[in-house]
N, C-alpha and C. Protein backbone atom coordinates (compact mmCIF):
# COMPACT_ATOMS: atom_id res chain seq x y z
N UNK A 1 -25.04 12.42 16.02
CA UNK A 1 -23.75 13.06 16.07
C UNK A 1 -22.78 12.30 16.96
N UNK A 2 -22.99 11.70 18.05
CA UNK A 2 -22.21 10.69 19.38
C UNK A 2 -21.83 9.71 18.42
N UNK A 3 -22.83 9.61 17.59
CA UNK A 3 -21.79 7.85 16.63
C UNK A 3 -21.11 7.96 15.89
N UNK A 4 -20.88 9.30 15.15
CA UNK A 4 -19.78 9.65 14.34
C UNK A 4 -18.66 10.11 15.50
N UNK A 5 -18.74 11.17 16.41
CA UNK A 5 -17.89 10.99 16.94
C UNK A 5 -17.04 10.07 18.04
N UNK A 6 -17.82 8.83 18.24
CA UNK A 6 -17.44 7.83 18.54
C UNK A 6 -16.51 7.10 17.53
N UNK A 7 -17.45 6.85 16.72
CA UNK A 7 -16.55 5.85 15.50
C UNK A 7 -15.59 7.03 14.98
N UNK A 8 -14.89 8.02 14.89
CA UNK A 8 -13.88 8.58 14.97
C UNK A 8 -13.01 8.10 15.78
N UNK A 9 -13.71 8.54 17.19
CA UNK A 9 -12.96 8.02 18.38
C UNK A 9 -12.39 6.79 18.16
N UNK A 10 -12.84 5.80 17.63
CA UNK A 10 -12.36 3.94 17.38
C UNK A 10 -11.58 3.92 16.55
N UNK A 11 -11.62 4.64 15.44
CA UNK A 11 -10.86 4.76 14.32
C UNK A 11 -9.72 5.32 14.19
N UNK A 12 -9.56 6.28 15.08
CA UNK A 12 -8.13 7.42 15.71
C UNK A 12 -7.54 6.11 16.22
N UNK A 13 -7.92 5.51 17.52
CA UNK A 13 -7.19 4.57 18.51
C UNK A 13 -6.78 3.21 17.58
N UNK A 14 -7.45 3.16 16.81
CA UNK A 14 -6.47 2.11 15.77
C UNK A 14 -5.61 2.51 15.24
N UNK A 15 -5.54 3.65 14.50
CA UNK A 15 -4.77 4.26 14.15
C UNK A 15 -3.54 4.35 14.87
N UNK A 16 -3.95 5.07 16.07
CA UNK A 16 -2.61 4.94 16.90
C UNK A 16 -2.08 3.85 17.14
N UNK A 17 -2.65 2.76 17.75
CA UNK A 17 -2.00 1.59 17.71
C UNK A 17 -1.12 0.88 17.10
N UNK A 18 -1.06 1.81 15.93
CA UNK A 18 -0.13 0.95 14.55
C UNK A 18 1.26 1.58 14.68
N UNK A 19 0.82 2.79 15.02
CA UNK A 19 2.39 3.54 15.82
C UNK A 19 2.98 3.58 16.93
N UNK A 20 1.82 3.04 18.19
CA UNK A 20 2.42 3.18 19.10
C UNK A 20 3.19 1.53 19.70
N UNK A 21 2.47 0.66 18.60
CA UNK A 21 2.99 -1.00 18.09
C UNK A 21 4.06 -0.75 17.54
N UNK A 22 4.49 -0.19 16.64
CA UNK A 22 6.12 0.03 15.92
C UNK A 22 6.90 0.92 17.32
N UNK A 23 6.45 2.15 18.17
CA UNK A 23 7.62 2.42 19.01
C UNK A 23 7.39 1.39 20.03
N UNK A 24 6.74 0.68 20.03
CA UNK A 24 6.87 -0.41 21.32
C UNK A 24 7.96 -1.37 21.13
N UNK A 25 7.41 -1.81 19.28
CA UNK A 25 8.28 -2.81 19.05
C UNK A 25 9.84 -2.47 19.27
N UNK A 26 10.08 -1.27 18.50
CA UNK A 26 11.30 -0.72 18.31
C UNK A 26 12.14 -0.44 19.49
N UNK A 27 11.50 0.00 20.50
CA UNK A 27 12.44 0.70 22.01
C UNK A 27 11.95 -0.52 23.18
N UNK A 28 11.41 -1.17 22.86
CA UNK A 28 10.88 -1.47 23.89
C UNK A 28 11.11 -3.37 23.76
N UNK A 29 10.60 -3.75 22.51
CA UNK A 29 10.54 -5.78 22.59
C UNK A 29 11.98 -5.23 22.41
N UNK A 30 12.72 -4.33 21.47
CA UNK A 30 14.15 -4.70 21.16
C UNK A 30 15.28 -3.65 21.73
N UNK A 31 14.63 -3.16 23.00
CA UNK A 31 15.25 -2.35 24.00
C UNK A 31 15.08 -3.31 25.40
N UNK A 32 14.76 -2.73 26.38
CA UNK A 32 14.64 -3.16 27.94
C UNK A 32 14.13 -4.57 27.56
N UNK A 33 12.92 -4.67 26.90
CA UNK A 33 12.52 -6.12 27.42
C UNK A 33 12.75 -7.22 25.96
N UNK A 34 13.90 -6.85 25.86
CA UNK A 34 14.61 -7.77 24.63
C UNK A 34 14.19 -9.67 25.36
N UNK A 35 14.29 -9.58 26.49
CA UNK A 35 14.33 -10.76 27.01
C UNK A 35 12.83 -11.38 27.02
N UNK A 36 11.90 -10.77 26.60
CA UNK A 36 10.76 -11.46 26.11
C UNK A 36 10.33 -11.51 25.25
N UNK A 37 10.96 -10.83 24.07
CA UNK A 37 10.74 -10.83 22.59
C UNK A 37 11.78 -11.52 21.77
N UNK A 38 13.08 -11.92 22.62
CA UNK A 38 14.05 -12.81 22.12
C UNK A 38 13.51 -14.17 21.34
N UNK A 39 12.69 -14.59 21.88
CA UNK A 39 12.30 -16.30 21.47
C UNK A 39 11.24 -15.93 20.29
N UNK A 40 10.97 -14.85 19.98
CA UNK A 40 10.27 -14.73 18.85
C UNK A 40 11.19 -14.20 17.78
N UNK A 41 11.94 -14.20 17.88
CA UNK A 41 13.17 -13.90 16.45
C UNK A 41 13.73 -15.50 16.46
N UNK A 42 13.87 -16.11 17.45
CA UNK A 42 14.26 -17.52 17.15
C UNK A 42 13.46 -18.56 16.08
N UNK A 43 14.15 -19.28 15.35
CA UNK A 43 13.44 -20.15 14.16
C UNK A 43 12.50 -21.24 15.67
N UNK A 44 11.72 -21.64 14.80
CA UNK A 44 10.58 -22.42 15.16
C UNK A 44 10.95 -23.69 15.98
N UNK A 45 11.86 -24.52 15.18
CA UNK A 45 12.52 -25.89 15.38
C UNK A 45 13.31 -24.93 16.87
N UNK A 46 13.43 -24.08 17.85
CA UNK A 46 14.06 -24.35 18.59
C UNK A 46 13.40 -23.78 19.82
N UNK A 47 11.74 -23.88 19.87
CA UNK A 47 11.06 -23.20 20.66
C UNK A 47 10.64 -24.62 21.47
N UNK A 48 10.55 -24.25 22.46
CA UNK A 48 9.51 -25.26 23.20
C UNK A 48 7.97 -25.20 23.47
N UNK A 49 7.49 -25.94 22.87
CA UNK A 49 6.30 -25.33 23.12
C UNK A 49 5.25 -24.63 22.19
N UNK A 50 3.97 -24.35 22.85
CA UNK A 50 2.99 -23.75 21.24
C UNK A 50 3.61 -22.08 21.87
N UNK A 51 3.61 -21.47 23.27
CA UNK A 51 3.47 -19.99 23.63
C UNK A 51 5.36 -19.49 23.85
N UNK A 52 5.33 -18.38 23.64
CA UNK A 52 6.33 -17.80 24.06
C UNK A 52 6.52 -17.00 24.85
N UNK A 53 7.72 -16.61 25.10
CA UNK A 53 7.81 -15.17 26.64
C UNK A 53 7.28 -13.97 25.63
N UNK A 54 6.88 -13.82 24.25
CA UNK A 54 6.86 -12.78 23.14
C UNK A 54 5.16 -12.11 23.88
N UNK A 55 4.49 -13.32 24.08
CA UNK A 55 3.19 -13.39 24.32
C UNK A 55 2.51 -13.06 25.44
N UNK A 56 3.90 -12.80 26.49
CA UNK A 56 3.45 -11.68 27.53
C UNK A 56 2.85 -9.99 26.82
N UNK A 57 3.91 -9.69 25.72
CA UNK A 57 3.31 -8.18 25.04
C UNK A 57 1.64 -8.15 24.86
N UNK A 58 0.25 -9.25 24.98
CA UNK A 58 -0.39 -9.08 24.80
C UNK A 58 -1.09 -8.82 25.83
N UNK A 59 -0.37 -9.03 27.07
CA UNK A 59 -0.62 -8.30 28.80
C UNK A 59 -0.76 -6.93 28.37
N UNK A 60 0.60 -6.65 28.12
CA UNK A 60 1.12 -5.27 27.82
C UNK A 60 0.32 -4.44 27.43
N UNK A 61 -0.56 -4.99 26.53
CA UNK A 61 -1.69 -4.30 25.58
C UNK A 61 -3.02 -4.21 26.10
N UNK A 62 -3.01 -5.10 27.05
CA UNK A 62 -4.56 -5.53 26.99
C UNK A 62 -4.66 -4.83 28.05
N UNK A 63 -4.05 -4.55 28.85
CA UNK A 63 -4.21 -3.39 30.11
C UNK A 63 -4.77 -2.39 30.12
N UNK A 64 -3.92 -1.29 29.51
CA UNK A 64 -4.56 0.13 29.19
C UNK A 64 -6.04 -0.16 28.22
N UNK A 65 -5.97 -1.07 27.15
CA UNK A 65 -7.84 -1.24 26.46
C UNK A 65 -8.78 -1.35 27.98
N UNK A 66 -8.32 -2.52 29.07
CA UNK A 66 -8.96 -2.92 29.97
C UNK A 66 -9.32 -1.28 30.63
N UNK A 67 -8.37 -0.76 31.09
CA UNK A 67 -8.74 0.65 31.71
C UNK A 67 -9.55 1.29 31.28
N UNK A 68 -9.18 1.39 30.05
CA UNK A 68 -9.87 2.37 29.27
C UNK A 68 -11.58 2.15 28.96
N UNK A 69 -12.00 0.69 28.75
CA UNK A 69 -13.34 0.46 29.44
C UNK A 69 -13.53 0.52 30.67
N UNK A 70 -12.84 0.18 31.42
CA UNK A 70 -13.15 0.40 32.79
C UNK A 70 -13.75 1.65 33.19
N UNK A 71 -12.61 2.84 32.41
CA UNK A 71 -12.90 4.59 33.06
C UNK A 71 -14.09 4.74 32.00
N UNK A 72 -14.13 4.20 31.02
CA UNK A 72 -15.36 4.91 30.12
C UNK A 72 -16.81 4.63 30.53
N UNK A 73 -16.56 3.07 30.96
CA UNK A 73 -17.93 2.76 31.97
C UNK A 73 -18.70 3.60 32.97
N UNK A 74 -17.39 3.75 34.07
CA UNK A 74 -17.60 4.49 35.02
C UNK A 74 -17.50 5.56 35.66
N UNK A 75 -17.15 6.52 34.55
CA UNK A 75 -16.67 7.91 35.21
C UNK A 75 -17.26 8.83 33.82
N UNK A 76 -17.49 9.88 33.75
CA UNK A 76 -18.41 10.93 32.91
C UNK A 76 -17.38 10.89 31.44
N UNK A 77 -16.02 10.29 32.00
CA UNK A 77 -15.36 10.31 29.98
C UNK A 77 -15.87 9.15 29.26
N UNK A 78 -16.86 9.19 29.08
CA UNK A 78 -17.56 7.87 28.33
C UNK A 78 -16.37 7.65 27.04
N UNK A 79 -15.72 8.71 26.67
CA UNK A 79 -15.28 8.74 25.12
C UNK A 79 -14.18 7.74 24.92
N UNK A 80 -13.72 7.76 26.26
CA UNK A 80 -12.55 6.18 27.22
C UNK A 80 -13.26 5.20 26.06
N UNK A 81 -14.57 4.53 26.75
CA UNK A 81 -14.52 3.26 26.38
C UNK A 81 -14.23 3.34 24.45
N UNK A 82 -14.36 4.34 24.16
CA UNK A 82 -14.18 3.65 22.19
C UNK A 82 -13.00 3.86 22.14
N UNK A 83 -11.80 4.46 22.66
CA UNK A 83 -10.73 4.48 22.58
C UNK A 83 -10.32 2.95 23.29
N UNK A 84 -10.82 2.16 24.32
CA UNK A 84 -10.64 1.12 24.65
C UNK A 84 -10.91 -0.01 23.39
N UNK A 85 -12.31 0.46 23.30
CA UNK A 85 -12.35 -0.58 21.49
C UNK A 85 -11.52 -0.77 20.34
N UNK A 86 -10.93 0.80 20.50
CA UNK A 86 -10.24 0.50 19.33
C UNK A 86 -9.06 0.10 19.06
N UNK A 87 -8.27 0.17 20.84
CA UNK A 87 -7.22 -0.65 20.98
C UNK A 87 -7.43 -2.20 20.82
N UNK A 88 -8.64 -2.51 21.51
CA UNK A 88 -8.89 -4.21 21.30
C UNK A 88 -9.16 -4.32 19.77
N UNK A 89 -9.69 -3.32 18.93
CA UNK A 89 -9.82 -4.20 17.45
C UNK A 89 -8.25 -3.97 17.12
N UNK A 90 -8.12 -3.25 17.19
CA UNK A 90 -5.90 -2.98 16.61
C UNK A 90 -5.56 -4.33 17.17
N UNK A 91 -5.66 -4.58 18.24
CA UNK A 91 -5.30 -6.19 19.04
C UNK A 91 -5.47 -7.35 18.43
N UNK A 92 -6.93 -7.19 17.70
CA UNK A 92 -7.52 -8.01 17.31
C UNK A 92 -6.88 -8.41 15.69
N UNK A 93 -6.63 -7.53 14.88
CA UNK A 93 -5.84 -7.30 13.66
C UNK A 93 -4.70 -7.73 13.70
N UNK A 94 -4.38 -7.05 14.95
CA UNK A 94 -2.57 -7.69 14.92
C UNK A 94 -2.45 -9.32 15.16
N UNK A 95 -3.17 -9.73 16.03
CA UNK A 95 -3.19 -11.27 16.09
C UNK A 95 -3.66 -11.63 15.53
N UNK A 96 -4.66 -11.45 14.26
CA UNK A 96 -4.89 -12.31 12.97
C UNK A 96 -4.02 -11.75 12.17
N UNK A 97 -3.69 -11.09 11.82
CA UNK A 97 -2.19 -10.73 10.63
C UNK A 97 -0.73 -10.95 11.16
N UNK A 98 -0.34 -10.72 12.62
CA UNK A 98 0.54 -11.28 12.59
C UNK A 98 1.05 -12.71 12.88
N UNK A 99 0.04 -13.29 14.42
CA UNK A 99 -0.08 -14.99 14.63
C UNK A 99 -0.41 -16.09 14.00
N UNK A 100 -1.40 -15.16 13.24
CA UNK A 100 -2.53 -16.28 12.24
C UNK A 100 -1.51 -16.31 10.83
N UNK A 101 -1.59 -15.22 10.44
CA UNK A 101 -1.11 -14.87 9.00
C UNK A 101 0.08 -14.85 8.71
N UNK A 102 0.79 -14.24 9.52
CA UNK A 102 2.22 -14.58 9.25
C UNK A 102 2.75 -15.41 9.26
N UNK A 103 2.37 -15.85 10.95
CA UNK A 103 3.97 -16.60 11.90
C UNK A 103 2.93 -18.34 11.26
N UNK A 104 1.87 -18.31 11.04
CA UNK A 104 1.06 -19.34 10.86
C UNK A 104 1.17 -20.06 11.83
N UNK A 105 0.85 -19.53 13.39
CA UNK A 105 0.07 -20.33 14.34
C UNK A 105 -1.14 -20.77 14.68
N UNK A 106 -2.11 -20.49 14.00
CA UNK A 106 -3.22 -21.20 13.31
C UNK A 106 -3.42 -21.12 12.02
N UNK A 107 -4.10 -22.24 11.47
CA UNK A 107 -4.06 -22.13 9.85
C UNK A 107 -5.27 -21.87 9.36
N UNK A 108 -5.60 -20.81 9.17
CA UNK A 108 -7.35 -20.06 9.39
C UNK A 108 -6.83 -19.49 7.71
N UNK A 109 -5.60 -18.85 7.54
CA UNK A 109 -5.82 -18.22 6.63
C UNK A 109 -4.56 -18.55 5.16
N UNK A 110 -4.62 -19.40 4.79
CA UNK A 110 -3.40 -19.57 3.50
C UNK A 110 -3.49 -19.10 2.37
N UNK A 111 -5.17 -18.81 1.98
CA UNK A 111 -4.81 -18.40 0.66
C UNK A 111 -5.14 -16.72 0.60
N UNK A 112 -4.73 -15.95 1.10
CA UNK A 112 -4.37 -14.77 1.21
C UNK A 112 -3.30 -14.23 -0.08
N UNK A 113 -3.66 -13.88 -0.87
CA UNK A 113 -2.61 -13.25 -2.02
C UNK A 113 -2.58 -12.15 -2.62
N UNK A 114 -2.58 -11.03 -2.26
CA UNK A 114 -2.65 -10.07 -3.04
C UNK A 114 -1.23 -9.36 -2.61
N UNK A 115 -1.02 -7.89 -3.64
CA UNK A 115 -0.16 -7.09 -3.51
C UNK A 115 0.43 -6.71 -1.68
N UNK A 116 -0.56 -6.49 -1.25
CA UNK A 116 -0.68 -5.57 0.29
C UNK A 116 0.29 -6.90 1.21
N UNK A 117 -0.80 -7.87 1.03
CA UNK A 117 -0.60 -9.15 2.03
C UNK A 117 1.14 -9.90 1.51
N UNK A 118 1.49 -9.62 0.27
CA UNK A 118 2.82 -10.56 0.08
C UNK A 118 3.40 -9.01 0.48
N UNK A 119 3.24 -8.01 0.79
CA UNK A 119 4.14 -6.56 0.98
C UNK A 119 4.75 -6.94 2.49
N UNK A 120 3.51 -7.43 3.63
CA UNK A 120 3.17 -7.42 4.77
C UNK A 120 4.79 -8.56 5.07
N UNK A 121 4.30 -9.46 4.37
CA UNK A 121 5.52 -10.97 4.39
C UNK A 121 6.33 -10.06 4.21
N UNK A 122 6.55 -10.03 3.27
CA UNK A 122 8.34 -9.11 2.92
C UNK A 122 8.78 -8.56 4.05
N UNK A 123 7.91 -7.31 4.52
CA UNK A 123 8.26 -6.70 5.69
C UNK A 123 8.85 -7.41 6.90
N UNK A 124 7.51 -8.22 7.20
CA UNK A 124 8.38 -9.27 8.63
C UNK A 124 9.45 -9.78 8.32
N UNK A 125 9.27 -10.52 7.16
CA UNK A 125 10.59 -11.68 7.11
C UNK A 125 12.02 -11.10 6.75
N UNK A 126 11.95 -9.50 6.63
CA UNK A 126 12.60 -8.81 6.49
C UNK A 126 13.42 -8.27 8.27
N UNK A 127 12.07 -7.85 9.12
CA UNK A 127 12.44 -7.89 10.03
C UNK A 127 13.11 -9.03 10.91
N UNK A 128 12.61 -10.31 10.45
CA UNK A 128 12.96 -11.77 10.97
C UNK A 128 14.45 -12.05 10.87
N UNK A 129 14.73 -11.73 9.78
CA UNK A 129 16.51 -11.95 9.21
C UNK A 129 17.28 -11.65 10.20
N UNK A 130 17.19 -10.90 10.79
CA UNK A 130 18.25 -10.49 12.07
C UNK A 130 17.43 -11.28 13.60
N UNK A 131 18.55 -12.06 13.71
CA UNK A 131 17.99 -12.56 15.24
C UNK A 131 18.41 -12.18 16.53
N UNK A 132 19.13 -10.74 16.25
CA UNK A 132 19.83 -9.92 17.00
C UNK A 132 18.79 -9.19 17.75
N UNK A 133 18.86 -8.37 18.44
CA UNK A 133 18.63 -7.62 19.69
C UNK A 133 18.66 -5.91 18.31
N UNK A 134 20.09 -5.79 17.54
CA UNK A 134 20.00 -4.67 16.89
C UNK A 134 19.76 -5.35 15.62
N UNK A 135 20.05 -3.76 14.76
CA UNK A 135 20.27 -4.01 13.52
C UNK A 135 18.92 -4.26 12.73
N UNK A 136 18.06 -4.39 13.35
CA UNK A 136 16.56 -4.65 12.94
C UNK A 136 16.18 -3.29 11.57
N UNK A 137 14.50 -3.90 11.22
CA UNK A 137 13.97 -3.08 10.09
C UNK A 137 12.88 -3.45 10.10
N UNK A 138 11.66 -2.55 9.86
CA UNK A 138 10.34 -3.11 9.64
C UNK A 138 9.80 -3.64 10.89
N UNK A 139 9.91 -2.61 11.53
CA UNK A 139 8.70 -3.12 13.06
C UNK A 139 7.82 -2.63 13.04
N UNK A 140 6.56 -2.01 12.09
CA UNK A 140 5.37 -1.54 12.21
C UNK A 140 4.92 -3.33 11.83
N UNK A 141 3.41 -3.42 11.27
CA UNK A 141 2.70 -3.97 11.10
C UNK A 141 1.84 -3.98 9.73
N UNK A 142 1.02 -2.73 10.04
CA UNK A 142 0.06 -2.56 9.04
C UNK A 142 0.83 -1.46 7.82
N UNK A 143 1.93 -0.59 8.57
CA UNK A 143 2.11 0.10 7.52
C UNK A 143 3.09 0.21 6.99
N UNK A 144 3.92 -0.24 5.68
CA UNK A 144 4.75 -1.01 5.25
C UNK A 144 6.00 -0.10 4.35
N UNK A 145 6.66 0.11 4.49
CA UNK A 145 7.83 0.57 3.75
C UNK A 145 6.97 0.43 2.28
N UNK A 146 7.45 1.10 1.33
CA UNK A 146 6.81 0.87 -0.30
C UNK A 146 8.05 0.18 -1.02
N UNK A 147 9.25 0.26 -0.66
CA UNK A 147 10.10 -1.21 -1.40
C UNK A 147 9.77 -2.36 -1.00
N UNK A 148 8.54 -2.93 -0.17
CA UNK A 148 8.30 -4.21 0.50
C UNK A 148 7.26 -4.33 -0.97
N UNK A 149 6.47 -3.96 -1.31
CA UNK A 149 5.54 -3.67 -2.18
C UNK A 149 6.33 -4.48 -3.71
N UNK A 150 7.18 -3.91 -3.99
CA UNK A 150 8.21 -4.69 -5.15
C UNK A 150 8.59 -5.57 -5.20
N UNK A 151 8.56 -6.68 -5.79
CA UNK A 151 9.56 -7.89 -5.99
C UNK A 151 10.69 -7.99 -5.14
N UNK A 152 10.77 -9.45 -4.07
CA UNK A 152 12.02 -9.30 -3.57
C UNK A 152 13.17 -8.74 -4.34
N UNK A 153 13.39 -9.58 -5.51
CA UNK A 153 14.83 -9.41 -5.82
C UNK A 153 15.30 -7.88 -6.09
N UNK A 154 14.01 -6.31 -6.39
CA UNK A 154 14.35 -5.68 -6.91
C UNK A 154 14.72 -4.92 -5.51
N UNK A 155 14.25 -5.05 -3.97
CA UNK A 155 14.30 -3.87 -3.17
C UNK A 155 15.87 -4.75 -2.47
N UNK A 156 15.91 -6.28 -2.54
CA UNK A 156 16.97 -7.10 -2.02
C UNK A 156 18.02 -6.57 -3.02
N UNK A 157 17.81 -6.54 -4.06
CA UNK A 157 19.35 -6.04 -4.94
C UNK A 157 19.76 -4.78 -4.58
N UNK A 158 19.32 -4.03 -4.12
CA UNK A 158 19.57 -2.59 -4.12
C UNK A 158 20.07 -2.40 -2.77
N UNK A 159 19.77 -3.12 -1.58
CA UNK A 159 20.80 -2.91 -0.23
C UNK A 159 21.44 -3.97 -0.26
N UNK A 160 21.77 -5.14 -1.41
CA UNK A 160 23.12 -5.46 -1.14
C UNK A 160 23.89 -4.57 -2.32
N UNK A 161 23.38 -3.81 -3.07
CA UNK A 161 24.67 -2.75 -3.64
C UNK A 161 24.81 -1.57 -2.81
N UNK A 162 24.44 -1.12 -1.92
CA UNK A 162 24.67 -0.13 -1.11
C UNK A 162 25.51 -0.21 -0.36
């Protein structure tokens, strides 16, 4: 019975992660700390370097997982540490779908093609278009608007007639 409700437990905290990654992104890389998520809306040709100030957010993250094994280790809420896991696999997802897969800072993965994975592109490069601070769209990750899902030209024709 502890391993089902564990692997619940892992499975909830990913879960959350995918939302609490979109209000981070949303209020937070493109609110207060615009100034470390700035150089990741910038095109490539004008970065210095392989890392960015973007790549502090994985501090950001890795903290509370760290705690959260920490307290599950050592104190009677054991239920901590799978909620700690399941922030590090959400972690773990996001930096192979978004570093690896997207932005293609390692080349582990190119031939990726299906419906889901060209939805995922749409989305970012959707979010990418604006190199502004506002005006943004599409800051989740895993879970994707359903006009990303369609053919550019059919969800792109329809907000430039709006």
């Amino acid at each position: 019975m502890n391993v089902l409700i564990y692997t619940l437990i892992t499975l909830a905290a990913v879960v959350a992660m995918e939302f609490m990654a979109w209000f981070t992104h949303k209020y937070v890389m493109h609110g207060f700390l615009w100034s470390w998520h700035e150089d990741h809306h910038k095109p490539h040709h004008h970065k210095d370097g392989f890392f960015e100030k973007n790549d502090l957010f994985f501090l950001v993250f890795a903290i509370p997982s760290a705690l959260c094994y920490i307290l599950g280790l050592s104190t009677p809420q054991f239920w901590l540490l799978f909620v700690g896991i399941g922030i590090s696999i959400y972690g773990l997802i996001y930096f192979l779908v978004h570093d690896v897969y997207i932005h293609r800072r390692f080349r582990w993965f190119r031939q990726l093609d299906s419906t889901y994975s060209r939805a995922i592109l749409r989305a970012h490069g959707a979010h990418h278009a604006s190199q502004a601070k506002e005006d943004g769209e599409s800051f989740g990750l895993l879970v994707v608007n359903p006009k990303y899902f369609r053919k550019r030209r059919e969800w792109a024709g329809k907000v430039a007639r709006n």
